[in-house]
PDB file of N, CA and C in Angstrom:
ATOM      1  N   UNK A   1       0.812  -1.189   0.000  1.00  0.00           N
ATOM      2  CA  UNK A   1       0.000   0.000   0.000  1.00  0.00           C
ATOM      3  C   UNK A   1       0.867   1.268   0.000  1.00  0.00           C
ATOM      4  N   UNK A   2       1.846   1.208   0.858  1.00  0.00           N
ATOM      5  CA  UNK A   2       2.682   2.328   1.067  1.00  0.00           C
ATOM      6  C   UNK A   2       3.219   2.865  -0.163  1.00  0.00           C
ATOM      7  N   UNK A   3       3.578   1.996  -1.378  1.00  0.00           N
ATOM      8  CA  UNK A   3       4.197   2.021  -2.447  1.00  0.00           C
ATOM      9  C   UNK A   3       3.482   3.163  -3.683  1.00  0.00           C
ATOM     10  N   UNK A   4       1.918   2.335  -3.721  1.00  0.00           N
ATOM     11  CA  UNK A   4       0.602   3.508  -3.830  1.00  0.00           C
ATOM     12  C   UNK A   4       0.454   4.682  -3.536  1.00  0.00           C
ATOM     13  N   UNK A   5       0.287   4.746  -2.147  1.00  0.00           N
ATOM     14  CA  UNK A   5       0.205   6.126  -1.762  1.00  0.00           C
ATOM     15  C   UNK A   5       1.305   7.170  -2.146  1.00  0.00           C
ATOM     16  N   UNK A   6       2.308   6.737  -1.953  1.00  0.00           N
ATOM     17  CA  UNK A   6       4.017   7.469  -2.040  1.00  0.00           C
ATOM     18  C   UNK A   6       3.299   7.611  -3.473  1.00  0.00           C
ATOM     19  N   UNK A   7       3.435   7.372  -4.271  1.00  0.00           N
ATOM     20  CA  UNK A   7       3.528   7.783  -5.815  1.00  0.00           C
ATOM     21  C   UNK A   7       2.200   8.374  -6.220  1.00  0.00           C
ATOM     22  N   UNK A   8       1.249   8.596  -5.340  1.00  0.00           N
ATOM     23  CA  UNK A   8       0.238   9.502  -5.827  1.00  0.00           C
ATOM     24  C   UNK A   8       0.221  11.147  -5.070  1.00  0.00           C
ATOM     25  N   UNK A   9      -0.715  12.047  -5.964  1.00  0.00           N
ATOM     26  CA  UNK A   9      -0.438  13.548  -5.873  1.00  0.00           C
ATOM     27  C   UNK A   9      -1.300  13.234  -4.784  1.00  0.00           C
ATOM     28  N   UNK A  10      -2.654  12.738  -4.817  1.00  0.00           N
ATOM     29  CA  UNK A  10      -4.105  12.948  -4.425  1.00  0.00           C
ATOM     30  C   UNK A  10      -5.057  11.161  -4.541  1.00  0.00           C
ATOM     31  N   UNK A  11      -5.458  11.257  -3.384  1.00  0.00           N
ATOM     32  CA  UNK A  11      -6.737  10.172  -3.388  1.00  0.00           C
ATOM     33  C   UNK A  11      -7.648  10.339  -3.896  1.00  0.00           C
ATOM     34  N   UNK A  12      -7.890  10.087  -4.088  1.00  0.00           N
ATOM     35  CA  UNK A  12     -10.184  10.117  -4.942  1.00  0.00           C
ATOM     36  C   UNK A  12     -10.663   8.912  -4.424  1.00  0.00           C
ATOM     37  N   UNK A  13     -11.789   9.364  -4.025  1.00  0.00           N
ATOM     38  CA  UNK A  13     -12.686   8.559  -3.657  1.00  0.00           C
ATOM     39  C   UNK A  13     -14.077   8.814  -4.529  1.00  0.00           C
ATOM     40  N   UNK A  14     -14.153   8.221  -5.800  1.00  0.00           N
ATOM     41  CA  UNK A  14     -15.382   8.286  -5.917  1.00  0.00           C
ATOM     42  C   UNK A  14     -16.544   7.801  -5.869  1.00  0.00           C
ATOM     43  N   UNK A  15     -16.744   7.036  -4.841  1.00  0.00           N
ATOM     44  CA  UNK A  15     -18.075   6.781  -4.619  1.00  0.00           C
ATOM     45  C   UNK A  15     -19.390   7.489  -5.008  1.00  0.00           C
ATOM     46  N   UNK A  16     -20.452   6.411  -5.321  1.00  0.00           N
ATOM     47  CA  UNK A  16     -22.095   6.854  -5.540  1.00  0.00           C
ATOM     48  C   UNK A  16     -22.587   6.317  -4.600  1.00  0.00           C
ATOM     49  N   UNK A  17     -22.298   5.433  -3.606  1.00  0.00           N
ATOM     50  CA  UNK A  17     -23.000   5.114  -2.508  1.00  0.00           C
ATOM     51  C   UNK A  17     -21.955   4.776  -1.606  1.00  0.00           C
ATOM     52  N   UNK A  18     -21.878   4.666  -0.374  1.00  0.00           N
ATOM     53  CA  UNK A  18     -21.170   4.349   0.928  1.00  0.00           C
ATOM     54  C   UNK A  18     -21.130   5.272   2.412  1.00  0.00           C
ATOM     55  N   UNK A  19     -21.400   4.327   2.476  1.00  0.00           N
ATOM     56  CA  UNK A  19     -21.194   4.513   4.156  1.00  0.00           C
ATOM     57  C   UNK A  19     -20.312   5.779   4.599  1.00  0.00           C
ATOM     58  N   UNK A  20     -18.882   4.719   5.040  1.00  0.00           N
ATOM     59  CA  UNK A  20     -17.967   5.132   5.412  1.00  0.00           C
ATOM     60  C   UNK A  20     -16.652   4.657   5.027  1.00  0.00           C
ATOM     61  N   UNK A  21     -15.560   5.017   5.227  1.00  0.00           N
ATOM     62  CA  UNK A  21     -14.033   4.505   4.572  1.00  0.00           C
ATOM     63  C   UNK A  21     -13.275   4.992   5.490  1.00  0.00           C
ATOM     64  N   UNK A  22     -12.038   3.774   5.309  1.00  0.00           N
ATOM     65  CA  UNK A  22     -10.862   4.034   6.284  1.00  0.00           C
ATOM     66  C   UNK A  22      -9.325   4.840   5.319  1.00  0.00           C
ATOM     67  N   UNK A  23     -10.078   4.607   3.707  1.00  0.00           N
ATOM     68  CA  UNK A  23      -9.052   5.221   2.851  1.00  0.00           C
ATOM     69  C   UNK A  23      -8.561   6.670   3.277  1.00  0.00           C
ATOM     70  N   UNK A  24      -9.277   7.662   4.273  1.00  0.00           N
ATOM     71  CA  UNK A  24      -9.433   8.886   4.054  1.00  0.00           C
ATOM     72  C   UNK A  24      -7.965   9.230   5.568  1.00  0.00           C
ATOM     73  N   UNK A  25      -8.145   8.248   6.574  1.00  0.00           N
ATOM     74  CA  UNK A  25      -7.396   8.551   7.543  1.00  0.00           C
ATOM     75  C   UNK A  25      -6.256   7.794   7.054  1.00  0.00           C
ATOM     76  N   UNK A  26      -6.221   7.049   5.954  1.00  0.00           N
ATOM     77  CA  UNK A  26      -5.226   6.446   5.878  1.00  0.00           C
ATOM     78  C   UNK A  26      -4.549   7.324   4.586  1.00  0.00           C
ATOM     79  N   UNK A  27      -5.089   7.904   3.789  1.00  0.00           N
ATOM     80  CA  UNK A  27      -4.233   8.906   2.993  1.00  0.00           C
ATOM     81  C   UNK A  27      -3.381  10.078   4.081  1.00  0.00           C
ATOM     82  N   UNK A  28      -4.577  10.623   4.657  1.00  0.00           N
ATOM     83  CA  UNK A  28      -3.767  11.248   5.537  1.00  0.00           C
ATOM     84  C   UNK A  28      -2.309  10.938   6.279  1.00  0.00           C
ATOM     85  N   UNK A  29      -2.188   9.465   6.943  1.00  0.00           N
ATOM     86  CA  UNK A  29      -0.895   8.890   7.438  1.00  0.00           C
ATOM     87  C   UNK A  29      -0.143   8.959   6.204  1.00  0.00           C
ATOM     88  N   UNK A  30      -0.050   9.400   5.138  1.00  0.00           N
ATOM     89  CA  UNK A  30       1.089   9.278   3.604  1.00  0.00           C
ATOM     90  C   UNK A  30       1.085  11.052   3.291  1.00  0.00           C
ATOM     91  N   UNK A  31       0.202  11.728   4.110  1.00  0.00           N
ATOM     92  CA  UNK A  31       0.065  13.263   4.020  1.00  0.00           C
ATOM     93  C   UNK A  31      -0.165  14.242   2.294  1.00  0.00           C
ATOM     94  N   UNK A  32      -1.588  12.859   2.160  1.00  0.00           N
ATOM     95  CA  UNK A  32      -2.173  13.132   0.822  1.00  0.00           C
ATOM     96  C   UNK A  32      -3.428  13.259   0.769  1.00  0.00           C
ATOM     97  N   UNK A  33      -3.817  14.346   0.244  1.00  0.00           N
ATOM     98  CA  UNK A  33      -5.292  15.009   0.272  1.00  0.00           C
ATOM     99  C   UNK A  33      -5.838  14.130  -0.435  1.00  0.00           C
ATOM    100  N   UNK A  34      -7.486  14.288   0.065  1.00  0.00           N
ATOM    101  CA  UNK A  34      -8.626  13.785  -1.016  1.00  0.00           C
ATOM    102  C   UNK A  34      -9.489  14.562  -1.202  1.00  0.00           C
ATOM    103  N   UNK A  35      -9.916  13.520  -2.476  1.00  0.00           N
ATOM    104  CA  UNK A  35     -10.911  14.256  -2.947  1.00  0.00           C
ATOM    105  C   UNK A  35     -12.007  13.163  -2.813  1.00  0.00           C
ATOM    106  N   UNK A  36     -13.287  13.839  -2.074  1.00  0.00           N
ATOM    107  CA  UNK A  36     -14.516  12.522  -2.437  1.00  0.00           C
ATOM    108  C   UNK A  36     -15.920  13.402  -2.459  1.00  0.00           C
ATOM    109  N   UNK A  37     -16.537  12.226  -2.636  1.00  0.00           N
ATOM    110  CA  UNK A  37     -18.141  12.574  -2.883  1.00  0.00           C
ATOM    111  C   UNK A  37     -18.727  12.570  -1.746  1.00  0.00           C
ATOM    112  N   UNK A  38     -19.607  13.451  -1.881  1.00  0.00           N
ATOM    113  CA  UNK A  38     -20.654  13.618  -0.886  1.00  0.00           C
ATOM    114  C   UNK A  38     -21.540  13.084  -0.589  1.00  0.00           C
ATOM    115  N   UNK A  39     -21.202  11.488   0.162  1.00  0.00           N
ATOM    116  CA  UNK A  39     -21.973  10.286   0.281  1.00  0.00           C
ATOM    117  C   UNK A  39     -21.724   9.680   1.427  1.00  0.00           C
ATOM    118  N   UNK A  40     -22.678   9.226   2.187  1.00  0.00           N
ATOM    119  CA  UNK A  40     -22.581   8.590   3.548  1.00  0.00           C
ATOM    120  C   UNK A  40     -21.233   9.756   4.439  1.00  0.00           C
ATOM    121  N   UNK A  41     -20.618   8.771   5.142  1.00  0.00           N
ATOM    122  CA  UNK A  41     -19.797   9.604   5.979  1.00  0.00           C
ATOM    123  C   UNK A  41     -18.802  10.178   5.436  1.00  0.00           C
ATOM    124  N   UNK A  42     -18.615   9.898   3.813  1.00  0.00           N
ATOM    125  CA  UNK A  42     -17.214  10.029   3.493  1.00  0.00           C
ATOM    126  C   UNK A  42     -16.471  11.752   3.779  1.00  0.00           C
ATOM    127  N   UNK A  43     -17.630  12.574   3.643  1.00  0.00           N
ATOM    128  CA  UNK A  43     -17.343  14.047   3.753  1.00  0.00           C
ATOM    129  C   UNK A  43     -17.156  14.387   5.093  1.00  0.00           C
ATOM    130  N   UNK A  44     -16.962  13.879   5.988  1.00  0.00           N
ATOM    131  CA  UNK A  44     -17.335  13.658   7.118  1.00  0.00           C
ATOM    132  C   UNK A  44     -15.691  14.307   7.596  1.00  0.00           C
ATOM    133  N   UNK A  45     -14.444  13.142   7.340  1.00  0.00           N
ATOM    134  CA  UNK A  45     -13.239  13.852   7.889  1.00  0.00           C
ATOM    135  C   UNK A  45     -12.643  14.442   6.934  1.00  0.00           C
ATOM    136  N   UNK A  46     -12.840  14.807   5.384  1.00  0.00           N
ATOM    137  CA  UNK A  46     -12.574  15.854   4.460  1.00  0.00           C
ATOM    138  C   UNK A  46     -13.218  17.297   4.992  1.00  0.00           C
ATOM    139  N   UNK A  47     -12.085  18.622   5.194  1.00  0.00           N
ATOM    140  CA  UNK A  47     -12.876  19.859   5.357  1.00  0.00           C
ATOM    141  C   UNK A  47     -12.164  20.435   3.811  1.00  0.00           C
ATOM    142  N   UNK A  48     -12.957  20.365   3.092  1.00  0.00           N
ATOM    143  CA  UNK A  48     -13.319  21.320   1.995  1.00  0.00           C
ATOM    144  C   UNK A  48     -12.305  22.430   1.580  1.00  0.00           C
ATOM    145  N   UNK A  49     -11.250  21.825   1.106  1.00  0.00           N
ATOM    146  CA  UNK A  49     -10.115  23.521   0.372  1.00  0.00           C
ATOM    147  C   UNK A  49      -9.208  23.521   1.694  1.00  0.00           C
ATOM    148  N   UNK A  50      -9.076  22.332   2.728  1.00  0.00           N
ATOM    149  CA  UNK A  50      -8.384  22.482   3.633  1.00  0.00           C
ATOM    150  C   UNK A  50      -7.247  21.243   3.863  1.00  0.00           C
ATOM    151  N   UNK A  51      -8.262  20.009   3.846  1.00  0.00           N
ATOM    152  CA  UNK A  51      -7.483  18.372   3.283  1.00  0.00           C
ATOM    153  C   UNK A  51      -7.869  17.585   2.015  1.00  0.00           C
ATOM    154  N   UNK A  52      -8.744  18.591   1.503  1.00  0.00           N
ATOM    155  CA  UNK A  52      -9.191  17.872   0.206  1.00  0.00           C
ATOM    156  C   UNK A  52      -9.983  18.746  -0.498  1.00  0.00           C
ATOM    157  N   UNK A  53     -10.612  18.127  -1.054  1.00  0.00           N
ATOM    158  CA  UNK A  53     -12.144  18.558  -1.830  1.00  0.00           C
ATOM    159  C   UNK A  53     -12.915  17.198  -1.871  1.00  0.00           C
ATOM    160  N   UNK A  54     -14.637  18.231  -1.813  1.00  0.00           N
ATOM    161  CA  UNK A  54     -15.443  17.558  -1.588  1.00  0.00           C
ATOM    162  C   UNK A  54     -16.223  17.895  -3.080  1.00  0.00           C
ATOM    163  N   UNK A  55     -16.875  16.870  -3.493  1.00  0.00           N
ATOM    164  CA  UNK A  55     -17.672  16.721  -4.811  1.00  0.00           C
ATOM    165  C   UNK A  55     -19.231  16.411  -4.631  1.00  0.00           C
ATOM    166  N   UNK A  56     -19.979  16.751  -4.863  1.00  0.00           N
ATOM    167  CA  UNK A  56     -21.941  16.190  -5.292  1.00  0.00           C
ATOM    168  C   UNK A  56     -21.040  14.824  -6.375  1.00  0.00           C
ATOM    169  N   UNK A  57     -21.910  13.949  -5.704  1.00  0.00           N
ATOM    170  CA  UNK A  57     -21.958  12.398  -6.562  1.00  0.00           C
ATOM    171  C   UNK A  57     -21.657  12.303  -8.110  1.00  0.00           C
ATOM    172  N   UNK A  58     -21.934  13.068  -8.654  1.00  0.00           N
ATOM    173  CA  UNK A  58     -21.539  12.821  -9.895  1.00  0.00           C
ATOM    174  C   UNK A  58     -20.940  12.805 -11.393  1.00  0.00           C
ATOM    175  N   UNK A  59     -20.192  13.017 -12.174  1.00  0.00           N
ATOM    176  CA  UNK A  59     -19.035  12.755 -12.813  1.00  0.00           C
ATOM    177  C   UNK A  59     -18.501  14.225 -13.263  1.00  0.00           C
ATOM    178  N   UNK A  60     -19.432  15.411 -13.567  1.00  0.00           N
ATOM    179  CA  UNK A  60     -18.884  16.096 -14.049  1.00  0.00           C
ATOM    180  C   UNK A  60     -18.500  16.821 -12.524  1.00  0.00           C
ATOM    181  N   UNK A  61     -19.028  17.030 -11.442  1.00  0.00           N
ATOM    182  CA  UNK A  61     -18.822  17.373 -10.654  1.00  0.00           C
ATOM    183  C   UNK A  61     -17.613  16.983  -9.817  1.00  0.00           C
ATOM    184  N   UNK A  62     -17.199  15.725 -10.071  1.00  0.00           N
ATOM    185  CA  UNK A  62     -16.254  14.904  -9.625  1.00  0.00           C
ATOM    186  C   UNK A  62     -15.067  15.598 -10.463  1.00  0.00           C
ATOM    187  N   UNK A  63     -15.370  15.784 -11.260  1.00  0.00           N
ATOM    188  CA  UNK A  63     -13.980  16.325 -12.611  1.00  0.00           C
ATOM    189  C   UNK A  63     -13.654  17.606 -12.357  1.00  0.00           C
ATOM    190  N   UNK A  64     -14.719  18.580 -11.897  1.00  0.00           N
ATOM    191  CA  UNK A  64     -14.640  19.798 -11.791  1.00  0.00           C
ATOM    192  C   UNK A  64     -13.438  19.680 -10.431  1.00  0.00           C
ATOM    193  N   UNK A  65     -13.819  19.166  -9.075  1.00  0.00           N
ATOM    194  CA  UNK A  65     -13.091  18.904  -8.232  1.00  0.00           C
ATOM    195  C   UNK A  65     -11.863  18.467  -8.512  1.00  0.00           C
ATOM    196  N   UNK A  66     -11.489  17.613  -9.778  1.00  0.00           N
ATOM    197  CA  UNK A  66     -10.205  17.154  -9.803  1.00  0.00           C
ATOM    198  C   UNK A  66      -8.979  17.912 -10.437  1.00  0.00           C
ATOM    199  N   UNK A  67      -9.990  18.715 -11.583  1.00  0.00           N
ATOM    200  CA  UNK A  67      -9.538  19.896 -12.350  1.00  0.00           C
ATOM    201  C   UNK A  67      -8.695  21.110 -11.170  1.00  0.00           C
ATOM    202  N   UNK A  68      -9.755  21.375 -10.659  1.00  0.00           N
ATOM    203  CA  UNK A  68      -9.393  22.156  -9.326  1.00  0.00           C
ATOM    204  C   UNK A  68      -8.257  21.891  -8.772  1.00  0.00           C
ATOM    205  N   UNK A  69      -8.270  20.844  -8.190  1.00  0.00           N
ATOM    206  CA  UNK A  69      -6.928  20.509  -7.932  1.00  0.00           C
ATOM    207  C   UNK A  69      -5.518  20.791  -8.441  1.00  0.00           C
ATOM    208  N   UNK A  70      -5.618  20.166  -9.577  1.00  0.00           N
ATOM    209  CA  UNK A  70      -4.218  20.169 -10.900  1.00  0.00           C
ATOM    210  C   UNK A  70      -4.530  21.454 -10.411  1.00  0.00           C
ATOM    211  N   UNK A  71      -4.960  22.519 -10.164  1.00  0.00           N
ATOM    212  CA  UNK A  71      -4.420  23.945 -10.807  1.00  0.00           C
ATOM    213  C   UNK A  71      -3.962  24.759  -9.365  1.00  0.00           C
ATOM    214  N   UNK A  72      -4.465  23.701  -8.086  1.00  0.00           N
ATOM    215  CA  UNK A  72      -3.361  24.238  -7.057  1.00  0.00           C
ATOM    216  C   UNK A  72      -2.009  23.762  -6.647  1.00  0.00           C
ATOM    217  N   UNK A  73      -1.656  25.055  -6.262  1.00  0.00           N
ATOM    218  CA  UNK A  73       0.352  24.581  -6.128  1.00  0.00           C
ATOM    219  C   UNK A  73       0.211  23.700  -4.981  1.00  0.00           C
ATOM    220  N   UNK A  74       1.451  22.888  -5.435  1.00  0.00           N
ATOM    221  CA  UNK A  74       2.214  21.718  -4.561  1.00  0.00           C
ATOM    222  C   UNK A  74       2.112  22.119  -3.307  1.00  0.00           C
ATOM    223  N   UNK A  75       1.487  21.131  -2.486  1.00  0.00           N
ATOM    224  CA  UNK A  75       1.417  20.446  -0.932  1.00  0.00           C
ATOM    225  C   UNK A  75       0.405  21.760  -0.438  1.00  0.00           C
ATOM    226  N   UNK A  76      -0.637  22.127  -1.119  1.00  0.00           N
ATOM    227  CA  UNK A  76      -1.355  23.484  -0.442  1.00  0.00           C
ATOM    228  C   UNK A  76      -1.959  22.716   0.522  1.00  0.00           C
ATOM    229  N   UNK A  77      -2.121  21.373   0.925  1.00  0.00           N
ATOM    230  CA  UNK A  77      -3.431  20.778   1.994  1.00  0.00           C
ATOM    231  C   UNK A  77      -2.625  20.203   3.089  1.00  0.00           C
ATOM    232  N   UNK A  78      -0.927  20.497   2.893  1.00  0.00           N
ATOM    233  CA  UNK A  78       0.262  19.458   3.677  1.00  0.00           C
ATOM    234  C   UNK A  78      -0.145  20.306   5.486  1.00  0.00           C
ATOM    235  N   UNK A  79      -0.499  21.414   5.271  1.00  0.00           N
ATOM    236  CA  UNK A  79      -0.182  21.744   7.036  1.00  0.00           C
ATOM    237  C   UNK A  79      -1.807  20.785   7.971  1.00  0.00           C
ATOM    238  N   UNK A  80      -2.983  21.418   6.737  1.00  0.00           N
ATOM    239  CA  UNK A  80      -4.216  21.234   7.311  1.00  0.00           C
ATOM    240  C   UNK A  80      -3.914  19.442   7.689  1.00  0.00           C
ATOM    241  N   UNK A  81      -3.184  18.877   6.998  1.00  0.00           N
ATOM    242  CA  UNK A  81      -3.221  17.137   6.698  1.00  0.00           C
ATOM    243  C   UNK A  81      -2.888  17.057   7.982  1.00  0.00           C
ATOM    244  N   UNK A  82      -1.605  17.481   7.981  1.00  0.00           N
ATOM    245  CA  UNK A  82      -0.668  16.930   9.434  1.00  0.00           C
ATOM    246  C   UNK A  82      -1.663  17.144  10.413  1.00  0.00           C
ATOM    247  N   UNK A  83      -2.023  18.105  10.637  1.00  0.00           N
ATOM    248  CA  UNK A  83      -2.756  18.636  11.862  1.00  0.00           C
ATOM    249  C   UNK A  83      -4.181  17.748  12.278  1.00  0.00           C
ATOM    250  N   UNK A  84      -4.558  17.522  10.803  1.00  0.00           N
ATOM    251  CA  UNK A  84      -5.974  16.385  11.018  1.00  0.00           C
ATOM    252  C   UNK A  84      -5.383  14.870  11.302  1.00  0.00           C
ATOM    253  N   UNK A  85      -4.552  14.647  11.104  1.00  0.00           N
ATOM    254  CA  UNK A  85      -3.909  13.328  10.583  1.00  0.00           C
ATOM    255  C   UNK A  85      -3.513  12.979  12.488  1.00  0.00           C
ATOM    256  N   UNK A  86      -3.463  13.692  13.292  1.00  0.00           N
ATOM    257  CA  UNK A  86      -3.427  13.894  14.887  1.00  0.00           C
ATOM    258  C   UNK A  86      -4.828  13.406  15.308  1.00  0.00           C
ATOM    259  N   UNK A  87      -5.864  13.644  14.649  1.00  0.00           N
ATOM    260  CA  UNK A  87      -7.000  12.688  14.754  1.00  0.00           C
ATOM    261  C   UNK A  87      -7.314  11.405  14.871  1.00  0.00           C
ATOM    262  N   UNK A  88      -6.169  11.134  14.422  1.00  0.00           N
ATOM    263  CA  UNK A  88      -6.485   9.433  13.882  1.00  0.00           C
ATOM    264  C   UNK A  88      -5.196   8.490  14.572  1.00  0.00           C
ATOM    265  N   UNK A  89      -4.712   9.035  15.686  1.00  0.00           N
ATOM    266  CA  UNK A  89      -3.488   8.249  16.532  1.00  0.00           C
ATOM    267  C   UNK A  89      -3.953   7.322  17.635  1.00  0.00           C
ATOM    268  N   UNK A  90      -3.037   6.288  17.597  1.00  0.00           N
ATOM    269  CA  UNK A  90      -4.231   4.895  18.612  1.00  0.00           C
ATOM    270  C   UNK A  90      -4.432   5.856  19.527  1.00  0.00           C
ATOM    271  N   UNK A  91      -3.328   6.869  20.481  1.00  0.00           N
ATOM    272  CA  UNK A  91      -3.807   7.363  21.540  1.00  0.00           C
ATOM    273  C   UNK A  91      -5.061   8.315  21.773  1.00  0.00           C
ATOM    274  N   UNK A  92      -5.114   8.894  20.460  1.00  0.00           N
ATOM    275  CA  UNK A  92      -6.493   9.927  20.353  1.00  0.00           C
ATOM    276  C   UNK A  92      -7.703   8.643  20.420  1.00  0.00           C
ATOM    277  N   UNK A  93      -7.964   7.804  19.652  1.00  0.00           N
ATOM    278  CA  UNK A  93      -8.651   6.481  19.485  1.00  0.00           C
ATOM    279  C   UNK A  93      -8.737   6.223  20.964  1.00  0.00           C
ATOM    280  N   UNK A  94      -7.958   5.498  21.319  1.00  0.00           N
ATOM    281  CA  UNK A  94      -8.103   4.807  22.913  1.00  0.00           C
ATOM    282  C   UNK A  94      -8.640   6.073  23.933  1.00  0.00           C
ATOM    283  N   UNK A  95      -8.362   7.058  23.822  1.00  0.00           N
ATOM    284  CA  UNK A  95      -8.803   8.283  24.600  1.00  0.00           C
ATOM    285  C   UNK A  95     -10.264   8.660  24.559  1.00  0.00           C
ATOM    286  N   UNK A  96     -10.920   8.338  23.272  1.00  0.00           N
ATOM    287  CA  UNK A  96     -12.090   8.628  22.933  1.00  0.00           C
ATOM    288  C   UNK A  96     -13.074   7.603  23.521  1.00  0.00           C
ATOM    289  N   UNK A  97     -12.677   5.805  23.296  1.00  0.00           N
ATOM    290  CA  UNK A  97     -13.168   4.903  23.615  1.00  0.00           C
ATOM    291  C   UNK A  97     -13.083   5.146  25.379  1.00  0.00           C
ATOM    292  N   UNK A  98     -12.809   5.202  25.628  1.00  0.00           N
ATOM    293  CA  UNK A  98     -12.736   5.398  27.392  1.00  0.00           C
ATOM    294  C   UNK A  98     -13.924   6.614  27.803  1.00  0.00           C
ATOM    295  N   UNK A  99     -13.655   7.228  26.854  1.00  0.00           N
ATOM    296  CA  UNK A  99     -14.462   8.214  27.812  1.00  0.00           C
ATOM    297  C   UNK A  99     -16.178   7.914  27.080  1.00  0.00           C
ATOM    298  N   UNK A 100     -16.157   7.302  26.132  1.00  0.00           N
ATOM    299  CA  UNK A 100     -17.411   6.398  25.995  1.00  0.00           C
ATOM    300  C   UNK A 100     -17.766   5.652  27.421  1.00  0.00           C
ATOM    301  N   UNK A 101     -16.767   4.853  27.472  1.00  0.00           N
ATOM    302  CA  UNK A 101     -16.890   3.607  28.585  1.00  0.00           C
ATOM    303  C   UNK A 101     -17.399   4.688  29.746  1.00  0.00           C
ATOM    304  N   UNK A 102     -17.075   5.404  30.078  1.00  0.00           N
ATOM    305  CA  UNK A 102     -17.321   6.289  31.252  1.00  0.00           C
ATOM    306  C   UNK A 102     -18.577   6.500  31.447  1.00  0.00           C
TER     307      UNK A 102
END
């Protein structure tokens, strides 16, 4: 997987239906923006022009978002990434589950 990520600019996720995905915290650990659709949870840990872009479901809209992209300069989403990417550490995880349990 690592091999993947390293050699891409950007994730896409384009989904027309789903839930949720673990692709999105896991681009983040490679400190690579996405881009996805606005379906189930996926928009959920994407903030919009900050770790990614977010798209409406369907193709031209998806393109418009990707277009977008290509035309911003290199690593514009690298600070917002790192900083979200602190979200997703076992200790933030185990910290959260506990205070459920509570």
């Amino acid at each position: 997987m690592k091999y993947y990520f390293s050699a891409s600019d950007v994730v896409i996720q384009p989904y027309r239906n789903a839930t949720q995905s673990g692709i999105t915290p896991l681009s983040y650990f490679y400190h690579k923006p996405t881009i996805v659709t606005q379906v189930g949870g996926l928009a959920k840990f994407v903030k919009h022009g900050q770790t990614g872009l977010i798209a409406e479901p369907d193709v031209n809209a998806l393109c418009e978002q990707i277009e977008h992209f290509a035309e911003l300069p290199e690593n514009t989403f690298q600070e917002e990434i790192i900083a979200a990417k602190k979200n997703f550490t076992w200790d933030n995880i185990t910290q959260t589950i506990l205070k459920l349990c509570e």
